[in-house]
C-alpha atoms as a PDB file:
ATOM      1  CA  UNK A   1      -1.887   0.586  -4.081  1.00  0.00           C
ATOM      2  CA  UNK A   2      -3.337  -1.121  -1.266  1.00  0.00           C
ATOM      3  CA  UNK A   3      -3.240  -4.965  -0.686  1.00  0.00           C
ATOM      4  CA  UNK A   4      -6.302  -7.296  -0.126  1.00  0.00           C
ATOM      5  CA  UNK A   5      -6.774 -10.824   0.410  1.00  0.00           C
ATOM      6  CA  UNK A   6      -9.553 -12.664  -1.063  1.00  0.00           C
ATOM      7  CA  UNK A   7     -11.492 -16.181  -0.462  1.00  0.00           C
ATOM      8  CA  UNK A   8     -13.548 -17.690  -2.709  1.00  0.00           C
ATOM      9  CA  UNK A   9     -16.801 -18.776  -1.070  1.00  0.00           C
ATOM     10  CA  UNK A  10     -17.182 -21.870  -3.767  1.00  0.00           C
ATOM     11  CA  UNK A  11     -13.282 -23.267  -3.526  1.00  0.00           C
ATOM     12  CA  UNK A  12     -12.048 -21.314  -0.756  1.00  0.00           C
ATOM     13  CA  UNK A  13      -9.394 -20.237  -2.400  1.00  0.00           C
ATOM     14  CA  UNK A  14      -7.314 -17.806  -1.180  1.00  0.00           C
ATOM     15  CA  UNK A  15      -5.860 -14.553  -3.260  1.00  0.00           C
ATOM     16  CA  UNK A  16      -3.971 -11.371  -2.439  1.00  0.00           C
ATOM     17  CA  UNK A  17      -4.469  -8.407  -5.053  1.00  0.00           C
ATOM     18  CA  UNK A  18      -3.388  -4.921  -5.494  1.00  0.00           C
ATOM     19  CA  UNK A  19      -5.845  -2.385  -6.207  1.00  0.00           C
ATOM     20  CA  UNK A  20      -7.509   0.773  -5.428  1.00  0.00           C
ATOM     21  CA  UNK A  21      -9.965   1.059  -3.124  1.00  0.00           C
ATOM     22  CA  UNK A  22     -12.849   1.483  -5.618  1.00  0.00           C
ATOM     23  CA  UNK A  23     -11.978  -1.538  -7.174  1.00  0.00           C
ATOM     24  CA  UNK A  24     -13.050  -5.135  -6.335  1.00  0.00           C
ATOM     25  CA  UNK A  25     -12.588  -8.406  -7.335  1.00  0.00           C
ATOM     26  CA  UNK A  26     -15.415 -10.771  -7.757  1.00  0.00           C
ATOM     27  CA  UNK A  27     -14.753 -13.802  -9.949  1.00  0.00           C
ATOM     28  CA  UNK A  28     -12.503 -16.945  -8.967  1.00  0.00           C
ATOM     29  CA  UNK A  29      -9.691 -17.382 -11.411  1.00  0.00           C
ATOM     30  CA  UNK A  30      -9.269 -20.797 -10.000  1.00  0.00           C
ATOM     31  CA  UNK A  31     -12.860 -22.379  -9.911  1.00  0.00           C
ATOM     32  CA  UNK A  32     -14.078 -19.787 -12.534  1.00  0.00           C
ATOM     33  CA  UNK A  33     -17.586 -19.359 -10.393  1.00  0.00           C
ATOM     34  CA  UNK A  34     -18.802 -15.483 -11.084  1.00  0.00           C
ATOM     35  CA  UNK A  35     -19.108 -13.350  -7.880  1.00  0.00           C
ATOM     36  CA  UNK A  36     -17.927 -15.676  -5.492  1.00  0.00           C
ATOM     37  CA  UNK A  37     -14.862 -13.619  -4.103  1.00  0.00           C
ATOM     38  CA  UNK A  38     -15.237 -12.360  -0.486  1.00  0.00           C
ATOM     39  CA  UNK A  39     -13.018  -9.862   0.778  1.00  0.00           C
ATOM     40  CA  UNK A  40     -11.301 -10.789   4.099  1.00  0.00           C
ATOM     41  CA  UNK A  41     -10.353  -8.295   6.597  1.00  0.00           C
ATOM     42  CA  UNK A  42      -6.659  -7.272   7.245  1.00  0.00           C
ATOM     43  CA  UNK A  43      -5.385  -7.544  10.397  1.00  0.00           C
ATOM     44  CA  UNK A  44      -2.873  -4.740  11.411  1.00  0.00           C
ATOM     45  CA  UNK A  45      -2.783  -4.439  15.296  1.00  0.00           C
ATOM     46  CA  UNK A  46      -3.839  -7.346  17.233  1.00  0.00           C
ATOM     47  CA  UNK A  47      -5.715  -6.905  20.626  1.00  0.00           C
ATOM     48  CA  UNK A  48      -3.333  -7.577  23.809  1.00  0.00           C
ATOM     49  CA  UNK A  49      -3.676  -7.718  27.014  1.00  0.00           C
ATOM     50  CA  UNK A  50      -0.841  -6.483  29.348  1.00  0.00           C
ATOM     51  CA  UNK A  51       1.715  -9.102  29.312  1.00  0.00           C
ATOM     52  CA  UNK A  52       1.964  -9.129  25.979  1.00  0.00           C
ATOM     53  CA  UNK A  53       2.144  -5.249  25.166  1.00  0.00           C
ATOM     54  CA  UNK A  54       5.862  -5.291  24.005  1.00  0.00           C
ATOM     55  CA  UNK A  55       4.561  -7.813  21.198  1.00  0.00           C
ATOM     56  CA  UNK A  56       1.952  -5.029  19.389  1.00  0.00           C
ATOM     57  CA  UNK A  57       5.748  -2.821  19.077  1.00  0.00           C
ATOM     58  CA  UNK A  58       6.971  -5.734  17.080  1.00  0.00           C
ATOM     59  CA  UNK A  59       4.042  -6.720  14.963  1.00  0.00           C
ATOM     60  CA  UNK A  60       3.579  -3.201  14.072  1.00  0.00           C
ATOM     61  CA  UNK A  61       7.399  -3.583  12.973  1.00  0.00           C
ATOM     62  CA  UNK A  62       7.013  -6.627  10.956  1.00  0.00           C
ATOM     63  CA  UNK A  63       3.857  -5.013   9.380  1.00  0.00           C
ATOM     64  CA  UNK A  64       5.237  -2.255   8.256  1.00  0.00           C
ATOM     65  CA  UNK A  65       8.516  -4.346   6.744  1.00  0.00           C
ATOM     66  CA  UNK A  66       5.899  -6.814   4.997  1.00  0.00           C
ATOM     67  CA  UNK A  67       4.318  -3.431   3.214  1.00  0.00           C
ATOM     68  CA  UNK A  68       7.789  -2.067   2.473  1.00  0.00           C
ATOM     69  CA  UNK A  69       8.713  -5.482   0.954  1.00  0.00           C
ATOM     70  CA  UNK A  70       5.310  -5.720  -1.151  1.00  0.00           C
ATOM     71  CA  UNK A  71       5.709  -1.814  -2.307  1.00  0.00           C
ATOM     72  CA  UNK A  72       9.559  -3.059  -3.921  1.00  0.00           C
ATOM     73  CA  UNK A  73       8.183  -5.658  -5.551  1.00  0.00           C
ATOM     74  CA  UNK A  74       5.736  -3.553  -6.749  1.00  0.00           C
ATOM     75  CA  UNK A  75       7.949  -1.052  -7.813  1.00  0.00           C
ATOM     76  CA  UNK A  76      10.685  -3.824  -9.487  1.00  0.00           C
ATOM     77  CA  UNK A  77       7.261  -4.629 -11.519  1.00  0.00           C
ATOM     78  CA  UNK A  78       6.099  -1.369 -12.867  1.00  0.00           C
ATOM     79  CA  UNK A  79       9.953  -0.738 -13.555  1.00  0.00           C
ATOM     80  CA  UNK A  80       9.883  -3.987 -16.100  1.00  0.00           C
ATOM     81  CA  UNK A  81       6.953  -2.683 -17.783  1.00  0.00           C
ATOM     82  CA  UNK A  82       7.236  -0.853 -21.116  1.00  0.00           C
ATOM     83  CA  UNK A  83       4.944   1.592 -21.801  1.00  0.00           C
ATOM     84  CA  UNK A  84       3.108   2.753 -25.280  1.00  0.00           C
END
């Protein structure tokens, strides 16, 4: 499932949540206001300029070991879960 980060436009809380893509949250669990969750934009790939084209090759790499850290966690979770 993807990952999303959230700020609430009341608190400004900040959240990261794992979802589908049809799905969205809305409601602060911290200030409890209804509807007051904005979706922030990921960031993959940065914009560079030339001298700093070797640095997009290494963010790409600590991207991508971020996601494969989140996916374990994610899969440590579902493993813990019983099922009905």
């Amino acid at each position: 499932m993807p990952k999303y980060k959230y700020r609430c436009a009341d608190c400004d809380n900040e959240l990261v949540a794992f979802h589908s893509i049809q799905e969205k949250l809305r409601d602060c669990l911290v200030c409890g206001v209804i509807g007051s969750l904005i979706r922030v934009p990921g960031t993959f790939v940065s914009n560079t300029t030339q001298g700093q084209q070797g640095q997009a090759g290494s963010l790409v790499k600590e991207k991508i070991e971020e996601f494969r850290e989140d996916l374990e966690k994610q899969k440590r979770g579902a493993a813990r879960k019983t099922h009905d």
